[in-house]
C-alpha atoms as a PDB file:
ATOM      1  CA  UNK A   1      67.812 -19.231   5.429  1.00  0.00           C
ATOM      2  CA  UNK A   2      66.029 -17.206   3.267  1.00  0.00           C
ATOM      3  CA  UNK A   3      62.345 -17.702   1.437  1.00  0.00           C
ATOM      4  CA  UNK A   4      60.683 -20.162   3.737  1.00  0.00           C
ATOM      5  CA  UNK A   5      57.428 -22.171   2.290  1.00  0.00           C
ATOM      6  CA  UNK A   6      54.912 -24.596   3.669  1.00  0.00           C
ATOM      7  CA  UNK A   7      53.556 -27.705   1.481  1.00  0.00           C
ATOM      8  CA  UNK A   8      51.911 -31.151   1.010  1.00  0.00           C
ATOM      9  CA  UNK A   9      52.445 -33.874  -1.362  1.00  0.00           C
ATOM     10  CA  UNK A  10      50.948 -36.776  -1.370  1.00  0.00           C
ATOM     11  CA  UNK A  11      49.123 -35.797   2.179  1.00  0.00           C
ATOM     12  CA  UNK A  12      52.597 -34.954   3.768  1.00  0.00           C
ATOM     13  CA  UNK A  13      52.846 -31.625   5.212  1.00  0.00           C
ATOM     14  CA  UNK A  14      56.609 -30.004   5.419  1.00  0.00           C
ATOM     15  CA  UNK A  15      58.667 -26.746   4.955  1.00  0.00           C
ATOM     16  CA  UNK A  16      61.100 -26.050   2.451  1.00  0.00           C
ATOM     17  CA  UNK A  17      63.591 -23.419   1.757  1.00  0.00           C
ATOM     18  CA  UNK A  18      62.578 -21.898  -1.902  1.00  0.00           C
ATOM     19  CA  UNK A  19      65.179 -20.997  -4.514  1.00  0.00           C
ATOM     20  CA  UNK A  20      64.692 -20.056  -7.714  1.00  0.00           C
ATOM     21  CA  UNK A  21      61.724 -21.743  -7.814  1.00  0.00           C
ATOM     22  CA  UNK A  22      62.717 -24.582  -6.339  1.00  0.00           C
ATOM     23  CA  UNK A  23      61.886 -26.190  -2.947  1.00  0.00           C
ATOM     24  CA  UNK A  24      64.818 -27.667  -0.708  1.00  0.00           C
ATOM     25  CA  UNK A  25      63.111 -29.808   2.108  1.00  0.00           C
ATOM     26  CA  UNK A  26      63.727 -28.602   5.728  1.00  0.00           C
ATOM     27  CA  UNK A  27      64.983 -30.961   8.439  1.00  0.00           C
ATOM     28  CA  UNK A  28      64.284 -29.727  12.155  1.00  0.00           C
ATOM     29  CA  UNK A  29      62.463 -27.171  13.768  1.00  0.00           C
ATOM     30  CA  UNK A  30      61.422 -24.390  11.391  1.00  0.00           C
ATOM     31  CA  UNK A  31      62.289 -21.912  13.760  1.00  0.00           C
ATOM     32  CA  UNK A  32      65.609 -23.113  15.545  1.00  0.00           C
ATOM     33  CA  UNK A  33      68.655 -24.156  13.420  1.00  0.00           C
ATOM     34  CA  UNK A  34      67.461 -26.602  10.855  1.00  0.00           C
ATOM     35  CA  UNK A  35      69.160 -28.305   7.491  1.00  0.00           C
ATOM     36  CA  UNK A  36      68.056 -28.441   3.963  1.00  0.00           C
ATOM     37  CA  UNK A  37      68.209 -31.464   1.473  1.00  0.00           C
ATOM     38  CA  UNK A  38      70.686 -30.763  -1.250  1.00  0.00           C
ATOM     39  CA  UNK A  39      68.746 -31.877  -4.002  1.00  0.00           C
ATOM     40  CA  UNK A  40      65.497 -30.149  -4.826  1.00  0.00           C
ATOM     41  CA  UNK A  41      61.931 -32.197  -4.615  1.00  0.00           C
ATOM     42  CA  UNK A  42      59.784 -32.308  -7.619  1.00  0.00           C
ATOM     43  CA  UNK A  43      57.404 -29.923  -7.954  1.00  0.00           C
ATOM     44  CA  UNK A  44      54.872 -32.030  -9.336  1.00  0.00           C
ATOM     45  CA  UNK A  45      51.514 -32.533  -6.805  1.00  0.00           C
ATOM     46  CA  UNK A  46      52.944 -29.872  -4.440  1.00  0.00           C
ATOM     47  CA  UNK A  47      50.481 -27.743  -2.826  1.00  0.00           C
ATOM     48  CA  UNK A  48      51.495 -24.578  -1.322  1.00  0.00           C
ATOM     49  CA  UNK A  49      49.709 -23.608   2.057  1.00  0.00           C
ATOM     50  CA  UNK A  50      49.926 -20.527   4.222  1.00  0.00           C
ATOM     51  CA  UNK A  51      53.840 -20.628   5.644  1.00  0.00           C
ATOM     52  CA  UNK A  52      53.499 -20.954   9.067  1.00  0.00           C
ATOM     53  CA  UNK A  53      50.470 -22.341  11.483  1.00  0.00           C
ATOM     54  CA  UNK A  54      49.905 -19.347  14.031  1.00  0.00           C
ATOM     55  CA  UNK A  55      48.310 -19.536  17.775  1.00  0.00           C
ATOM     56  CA  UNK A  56      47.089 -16.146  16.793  1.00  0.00           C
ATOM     57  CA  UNK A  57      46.808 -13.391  14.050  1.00  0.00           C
ATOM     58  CA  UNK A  58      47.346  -9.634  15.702  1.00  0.00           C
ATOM     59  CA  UNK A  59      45.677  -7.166  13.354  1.00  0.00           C
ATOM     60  CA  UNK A  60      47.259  -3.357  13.876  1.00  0.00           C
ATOM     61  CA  UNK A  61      44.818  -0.606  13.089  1.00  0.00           C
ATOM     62  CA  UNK A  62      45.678   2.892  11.565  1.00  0.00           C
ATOM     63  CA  UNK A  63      49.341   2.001  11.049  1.00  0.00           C
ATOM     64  CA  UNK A  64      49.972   4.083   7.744  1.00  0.00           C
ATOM     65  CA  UNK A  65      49.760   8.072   7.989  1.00  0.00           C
ATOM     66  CA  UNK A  66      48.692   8.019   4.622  1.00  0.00           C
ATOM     67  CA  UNK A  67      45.650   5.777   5.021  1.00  0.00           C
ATOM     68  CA  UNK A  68      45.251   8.233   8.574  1.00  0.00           C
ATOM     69  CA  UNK A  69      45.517  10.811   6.249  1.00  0.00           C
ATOM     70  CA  UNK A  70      43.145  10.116   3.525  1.00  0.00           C
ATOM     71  CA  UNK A  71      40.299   8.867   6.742  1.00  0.00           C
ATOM     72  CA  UNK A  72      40.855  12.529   8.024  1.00  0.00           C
ATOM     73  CA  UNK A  73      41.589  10.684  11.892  1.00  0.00           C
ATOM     74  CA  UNK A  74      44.516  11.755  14.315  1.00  0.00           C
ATOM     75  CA  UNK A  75      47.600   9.968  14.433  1.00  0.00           C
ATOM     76  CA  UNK A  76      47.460   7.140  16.820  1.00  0.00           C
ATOM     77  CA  UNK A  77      49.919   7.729  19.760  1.00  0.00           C
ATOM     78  CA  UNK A  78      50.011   4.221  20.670  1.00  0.00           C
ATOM     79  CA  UNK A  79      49.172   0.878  18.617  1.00  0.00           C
ATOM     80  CA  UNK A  80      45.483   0.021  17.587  1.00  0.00           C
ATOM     81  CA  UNK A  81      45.521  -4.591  17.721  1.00  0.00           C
ATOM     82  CA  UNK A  82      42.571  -6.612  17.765  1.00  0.00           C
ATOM     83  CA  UNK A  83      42.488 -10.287  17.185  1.00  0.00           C
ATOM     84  CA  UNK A  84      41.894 -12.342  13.768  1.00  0.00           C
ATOM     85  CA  UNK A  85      40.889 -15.990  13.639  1.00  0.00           C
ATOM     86  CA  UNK A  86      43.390 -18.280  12.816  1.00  0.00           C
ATOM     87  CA  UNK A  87      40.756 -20.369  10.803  1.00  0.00           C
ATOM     88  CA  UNK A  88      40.552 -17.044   8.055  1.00  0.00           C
ATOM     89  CA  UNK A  89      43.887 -17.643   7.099  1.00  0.00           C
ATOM     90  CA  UNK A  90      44.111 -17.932   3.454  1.00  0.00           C
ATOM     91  CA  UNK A  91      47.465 -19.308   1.059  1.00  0.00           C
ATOM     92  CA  UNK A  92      48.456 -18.108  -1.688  1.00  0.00           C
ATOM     93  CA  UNK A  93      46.315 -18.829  -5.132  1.00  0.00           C
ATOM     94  CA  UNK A  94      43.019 -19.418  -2.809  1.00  0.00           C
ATOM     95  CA  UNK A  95      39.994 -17.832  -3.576  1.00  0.00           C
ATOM     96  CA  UNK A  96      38.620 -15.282  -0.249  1.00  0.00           C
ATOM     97  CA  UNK A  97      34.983 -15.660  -0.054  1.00  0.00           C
ATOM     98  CA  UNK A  98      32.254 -12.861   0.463  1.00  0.00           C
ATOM     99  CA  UNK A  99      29.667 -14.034   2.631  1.00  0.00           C
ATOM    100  CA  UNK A 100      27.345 -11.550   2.309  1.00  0.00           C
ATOM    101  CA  UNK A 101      26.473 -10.279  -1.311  1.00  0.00           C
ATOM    102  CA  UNK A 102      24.626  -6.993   0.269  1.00  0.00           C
ATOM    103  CA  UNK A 103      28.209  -6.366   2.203  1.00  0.00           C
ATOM    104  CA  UNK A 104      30.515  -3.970   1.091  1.00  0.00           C
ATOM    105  CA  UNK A 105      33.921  -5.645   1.268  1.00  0.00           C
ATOM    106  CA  UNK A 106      37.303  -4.210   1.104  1.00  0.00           C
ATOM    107  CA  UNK A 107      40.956  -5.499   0.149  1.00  0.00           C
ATOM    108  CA  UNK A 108      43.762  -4.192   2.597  1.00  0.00           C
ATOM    109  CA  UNK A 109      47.373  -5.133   1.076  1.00  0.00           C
ATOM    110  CA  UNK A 110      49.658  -5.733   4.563  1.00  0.00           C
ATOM    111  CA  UNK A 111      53.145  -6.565   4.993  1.00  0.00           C
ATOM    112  CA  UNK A 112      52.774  -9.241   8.065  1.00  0.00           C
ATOM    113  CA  UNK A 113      55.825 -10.128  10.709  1.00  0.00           C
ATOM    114  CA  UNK A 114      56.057 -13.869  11.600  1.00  0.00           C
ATOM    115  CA  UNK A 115      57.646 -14.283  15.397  1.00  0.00           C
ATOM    116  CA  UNK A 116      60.625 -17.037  15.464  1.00  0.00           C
ATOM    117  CA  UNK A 117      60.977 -16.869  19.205  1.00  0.00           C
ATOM    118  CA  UNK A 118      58.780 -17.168  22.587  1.00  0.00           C
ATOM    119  CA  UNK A 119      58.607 -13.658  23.768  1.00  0.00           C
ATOM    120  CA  UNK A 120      57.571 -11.618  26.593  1.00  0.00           C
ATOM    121  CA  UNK A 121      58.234  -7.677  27.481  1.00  0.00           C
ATOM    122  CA  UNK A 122      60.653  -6.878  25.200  1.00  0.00           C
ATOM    123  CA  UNK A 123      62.439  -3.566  24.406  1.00  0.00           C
ATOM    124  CA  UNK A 124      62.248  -2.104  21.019  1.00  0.00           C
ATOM    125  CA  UNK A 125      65.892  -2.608  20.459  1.00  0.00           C
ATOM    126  CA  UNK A 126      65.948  -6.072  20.886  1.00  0.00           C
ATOM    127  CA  UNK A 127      62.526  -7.000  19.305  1.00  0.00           C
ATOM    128  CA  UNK A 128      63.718  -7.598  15.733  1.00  0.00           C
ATOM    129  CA  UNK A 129      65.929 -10.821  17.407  1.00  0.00           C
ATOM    130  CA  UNK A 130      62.402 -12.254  17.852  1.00  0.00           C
ATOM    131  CA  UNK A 131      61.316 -11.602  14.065  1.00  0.00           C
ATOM    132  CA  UNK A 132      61.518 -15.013  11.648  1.00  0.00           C
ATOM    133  CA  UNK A 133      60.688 -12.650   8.810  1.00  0.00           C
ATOM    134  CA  UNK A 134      58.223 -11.473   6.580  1.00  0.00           C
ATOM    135  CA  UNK A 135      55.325 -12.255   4.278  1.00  0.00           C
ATOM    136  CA  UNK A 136      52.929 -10.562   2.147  1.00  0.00           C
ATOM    137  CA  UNK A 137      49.195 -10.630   4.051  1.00  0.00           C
ATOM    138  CA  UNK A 138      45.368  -9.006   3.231  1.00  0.00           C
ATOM    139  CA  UNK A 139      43.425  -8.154   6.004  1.00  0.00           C
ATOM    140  CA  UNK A 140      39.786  -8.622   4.376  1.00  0.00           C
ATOM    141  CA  UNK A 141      37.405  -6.522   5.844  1.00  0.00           C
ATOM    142  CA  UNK A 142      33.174  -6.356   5.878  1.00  0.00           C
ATOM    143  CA  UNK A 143      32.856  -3.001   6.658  1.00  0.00           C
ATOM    144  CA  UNK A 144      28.740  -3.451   7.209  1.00  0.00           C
ATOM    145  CA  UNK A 145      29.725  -4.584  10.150  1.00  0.00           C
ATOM    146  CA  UNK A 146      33.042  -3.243  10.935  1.00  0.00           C
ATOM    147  CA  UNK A 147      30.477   0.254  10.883  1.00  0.00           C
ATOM    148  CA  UNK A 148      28.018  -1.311  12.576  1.00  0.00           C
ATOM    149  CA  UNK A 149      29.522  -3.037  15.919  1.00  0.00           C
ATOM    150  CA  UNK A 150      32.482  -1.362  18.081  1.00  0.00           C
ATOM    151  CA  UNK A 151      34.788  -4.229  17.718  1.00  0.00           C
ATOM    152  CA  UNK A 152      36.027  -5.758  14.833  1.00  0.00           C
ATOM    153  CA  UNK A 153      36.919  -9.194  15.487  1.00  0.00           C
ATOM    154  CA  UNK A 154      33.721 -10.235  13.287  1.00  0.00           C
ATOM    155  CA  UNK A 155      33.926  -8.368  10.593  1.00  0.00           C
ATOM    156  CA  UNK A 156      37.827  -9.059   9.679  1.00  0.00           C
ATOM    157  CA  UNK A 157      37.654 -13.025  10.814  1.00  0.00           C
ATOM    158  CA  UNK A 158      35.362 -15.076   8.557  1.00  0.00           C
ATOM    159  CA  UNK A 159      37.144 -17.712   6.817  1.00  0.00           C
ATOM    160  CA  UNK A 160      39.579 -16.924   3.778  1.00  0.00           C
ATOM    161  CA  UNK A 161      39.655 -13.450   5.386  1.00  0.00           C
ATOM    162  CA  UNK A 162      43.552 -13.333   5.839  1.00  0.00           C
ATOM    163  CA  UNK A 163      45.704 -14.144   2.955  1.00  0.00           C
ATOM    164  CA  UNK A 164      48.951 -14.923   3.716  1.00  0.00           C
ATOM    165  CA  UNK A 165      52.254 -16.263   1.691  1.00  0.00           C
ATOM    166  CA  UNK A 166      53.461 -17.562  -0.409  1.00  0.00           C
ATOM    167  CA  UNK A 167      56.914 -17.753   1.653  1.00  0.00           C
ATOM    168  CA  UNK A 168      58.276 -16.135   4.403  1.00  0.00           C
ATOM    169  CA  UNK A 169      61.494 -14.352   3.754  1.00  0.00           C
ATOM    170  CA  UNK A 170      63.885 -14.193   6.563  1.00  0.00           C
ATOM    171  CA  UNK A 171      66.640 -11.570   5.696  1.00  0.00           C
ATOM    172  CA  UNK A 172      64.185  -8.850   4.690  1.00  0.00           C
ATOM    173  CA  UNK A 173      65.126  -5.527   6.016  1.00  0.00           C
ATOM    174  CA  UNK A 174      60.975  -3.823   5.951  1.00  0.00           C
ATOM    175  CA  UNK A 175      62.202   0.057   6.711  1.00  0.00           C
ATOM    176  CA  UNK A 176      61.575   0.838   3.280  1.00  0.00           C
ATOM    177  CA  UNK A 177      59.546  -1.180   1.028  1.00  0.00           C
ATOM    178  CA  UNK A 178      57.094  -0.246  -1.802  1.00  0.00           C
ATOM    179  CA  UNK A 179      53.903  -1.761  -0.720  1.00  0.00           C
ATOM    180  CA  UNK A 180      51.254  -2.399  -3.434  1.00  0.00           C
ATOM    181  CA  UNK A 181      47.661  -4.257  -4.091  1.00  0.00           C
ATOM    182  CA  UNK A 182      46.769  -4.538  -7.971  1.00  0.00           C
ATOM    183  CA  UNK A 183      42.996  -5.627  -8.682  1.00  0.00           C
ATOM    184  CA  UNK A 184      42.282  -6.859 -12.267  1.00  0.00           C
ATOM    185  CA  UNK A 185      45.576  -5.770 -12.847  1.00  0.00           C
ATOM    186  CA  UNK A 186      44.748  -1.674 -11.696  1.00  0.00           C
ATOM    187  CA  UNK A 187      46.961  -0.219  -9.554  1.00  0.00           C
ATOM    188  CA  UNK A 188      44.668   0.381  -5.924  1.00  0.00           C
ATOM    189  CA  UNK A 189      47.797   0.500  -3.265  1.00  0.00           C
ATOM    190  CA  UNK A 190      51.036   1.816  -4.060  1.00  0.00           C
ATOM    191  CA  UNK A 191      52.859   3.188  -0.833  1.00  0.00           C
ATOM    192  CA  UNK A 192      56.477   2.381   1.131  1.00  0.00           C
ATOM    193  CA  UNK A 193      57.028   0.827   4.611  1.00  0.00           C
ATOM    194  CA  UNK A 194      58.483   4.259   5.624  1.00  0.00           C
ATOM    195  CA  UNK A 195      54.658   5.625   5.839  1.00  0.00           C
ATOM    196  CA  UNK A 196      54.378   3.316   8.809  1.00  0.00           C
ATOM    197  CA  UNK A 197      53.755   4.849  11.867  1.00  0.00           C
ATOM    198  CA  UNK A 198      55.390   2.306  14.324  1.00  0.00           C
ATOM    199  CA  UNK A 199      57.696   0.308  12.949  1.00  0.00           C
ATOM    200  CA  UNK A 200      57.540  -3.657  12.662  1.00  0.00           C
ATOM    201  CA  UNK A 201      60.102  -3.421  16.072  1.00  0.00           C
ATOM    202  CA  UNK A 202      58.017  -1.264  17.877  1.00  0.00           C
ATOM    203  CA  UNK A 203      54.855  -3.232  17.528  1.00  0.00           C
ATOM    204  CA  UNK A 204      56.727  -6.535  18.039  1.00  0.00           C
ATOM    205  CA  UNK A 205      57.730  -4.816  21.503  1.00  0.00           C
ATOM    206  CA  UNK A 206      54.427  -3.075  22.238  1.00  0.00           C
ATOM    207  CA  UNK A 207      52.452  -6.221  21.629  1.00  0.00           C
ATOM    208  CA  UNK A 208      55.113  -8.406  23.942  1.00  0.00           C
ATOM    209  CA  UNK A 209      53.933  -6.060  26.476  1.00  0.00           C
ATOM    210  CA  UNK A 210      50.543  -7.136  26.581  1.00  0.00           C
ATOM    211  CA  UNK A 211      50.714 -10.604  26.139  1.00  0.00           C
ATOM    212  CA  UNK A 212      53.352 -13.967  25.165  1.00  0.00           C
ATOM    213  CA  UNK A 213      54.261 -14.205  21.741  1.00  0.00           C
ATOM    214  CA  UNK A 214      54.834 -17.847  20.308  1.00  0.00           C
ATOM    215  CA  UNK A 215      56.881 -18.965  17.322  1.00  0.00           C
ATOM    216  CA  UNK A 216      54.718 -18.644  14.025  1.00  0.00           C
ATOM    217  CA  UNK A 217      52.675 -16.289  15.161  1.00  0.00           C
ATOM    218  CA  UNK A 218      51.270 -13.547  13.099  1.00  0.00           C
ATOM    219  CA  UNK A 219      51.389  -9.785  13.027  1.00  0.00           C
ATOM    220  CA  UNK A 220      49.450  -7.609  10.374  1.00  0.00           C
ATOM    221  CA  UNK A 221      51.157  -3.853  10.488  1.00  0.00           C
ATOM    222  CA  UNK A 222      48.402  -1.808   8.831  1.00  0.00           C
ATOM    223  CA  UNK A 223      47.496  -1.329   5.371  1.00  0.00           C
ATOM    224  CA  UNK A 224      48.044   1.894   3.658  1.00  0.00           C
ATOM    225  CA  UNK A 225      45.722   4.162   1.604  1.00  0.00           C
ATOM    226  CA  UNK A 226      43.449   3.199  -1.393  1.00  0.00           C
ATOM    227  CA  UNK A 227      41.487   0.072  -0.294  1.00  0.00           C
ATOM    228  CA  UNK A 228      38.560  -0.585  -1.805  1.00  0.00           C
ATOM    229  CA  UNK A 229      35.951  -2.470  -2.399  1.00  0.00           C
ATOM    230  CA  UNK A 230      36.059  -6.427  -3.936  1.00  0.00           C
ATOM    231  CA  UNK A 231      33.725  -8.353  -6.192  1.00  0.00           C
ATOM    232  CA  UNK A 232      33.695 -11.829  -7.317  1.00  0.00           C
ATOM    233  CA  UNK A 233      36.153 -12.972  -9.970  1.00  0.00           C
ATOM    234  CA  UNK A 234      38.060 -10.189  -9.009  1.00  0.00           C
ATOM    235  CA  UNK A 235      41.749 -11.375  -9.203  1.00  0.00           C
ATOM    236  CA  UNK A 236      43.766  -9.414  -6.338  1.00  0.00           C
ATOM    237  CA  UNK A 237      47.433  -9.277  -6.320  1.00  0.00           C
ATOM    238  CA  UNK A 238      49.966  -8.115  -3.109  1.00  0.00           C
ATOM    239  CA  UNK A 239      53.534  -6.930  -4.186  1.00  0.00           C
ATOM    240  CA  UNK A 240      55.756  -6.159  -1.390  1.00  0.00           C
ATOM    241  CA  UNK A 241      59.141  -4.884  -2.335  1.00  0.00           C
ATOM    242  CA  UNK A 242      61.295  -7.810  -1.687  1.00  0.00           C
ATOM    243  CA  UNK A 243      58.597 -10.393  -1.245  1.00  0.00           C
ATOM    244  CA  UNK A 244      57.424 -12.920  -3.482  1.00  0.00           C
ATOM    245  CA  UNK A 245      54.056 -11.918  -4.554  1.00  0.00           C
ATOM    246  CA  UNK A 246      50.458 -12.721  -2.844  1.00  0.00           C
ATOM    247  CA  UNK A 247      47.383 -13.528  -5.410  1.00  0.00           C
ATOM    248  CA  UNK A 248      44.397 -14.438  -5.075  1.00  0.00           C
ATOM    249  CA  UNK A 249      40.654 -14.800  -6.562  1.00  0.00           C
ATOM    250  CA  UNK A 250      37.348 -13.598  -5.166  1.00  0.00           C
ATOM    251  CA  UNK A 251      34.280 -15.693  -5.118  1.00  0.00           C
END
């Protein structure tokens, strides 16, 4: 496999493999061993939706030492993870919603890990086994109230909060990977995957650890520095070295 998309046409819901643009229908479970038609479907009425239906989203906090750097804060020596609703997830070309107009709220350009496998406790060396791939992700944040309250569940989970697509790419290799968020077309993010402080193995691991990890869920590794604030009709764009890119409006 390699790009992996989500759709509907014509209220039918399926995954396709995406190549050059075109989609190749899937047949079998997503995340075992499944075959592709050999003719492409027509484009026409498809709707792309976020690539995979999570049981959870798994924000990671302070994951880039350049964003630790330019918040003057210590390096973490363990992972920061809090929880996201799954109801904020965004897809690609959908418009993230500020709820409060008074609000300041921020873009944060992610690269996100989808798991392929049910996991528990697993080393570091053998956690990548358990990665389906990777997508391009914004962790939307109100930070009135991330400031104001000591957990951020809240602030990061009202609907159209997570952006997530357009495809997942399965043979992505994220150790070093320019990283970038463009607003309006204006450079705001530009770092590399090598800034991160643990790895996309290492938090795969750390999280197994904690709790089970089901196929399609969601991992957010951290967004580096420059985010900033959004406004509506702002037009917000996530390139990920590698990665087919994530855009989408602000109303």
């Amino acid at each position: 496999m390699a790009a992996i998309g989500r759709f509907q046409k014509n209220g039918e819901v399926f995954h396709a493999k995406v190549v050059d643009g075109e989609l190749f229908r899937l047949h079998g479970d997503v995340f075992g061993a499944p075959s592709f038609d050999r003719q492409p479907t027509p484009r026409k009425g498809v709707k792309t939706l976020v690539p995979v239906v999570p049981t959870k989203i798994i924000a990671v906090g302070l994951n880039y030492a350049d964003h630790v750097r330019e918040m003057n804060r210590e390096l973490p020596k363990a992972p920061l993870f809090w929880f996201k609703a799954t109801t904020s997830l965004l897809p690609d070309g959908g418009k993230i919603e500020i709820p409060f107009r008074a609000h300041r709220t921020d873009f944060e350009a992610e690269l996100a890990i989808v798991i392929g496998r049910k996991i528990r406790n697993v080393t570091p060396t053998t956690a990548a086994r358990y990665i389906f791939g990777y997508t391009a992700a914004q962790d939307i944040s109100d930070r009135t109230l991330q400031k104001a309250e000591s957990q951020w569940a809240r602030c990061k989970s009202f609907d159209t909060f997570t952006p997530l697509g357009p495809y997942v790419e399965t043979t992505l290799d994220p150790a070093e990977l320019t990283i970038q968020l463009f607003q309006n077309g204006q450079l705001r993010q530009n770092s590399n995957t090598r800034e991160l402080i643990f790895k996309p193995a290492e938090l795969v691991s750390f999280i197994s650890t904690n709790l089970t990890l089901l196929p399609g869920d969601v991992i957010l590794t951290g967004t580096p520095s420059g985010v900033g604030p959004i406004r509506s009709d702002d037009q917000l764009e996530v390139r990920i070295q590698g990665l087919t890119p994530l855009v989408n409006g602000v109303k």
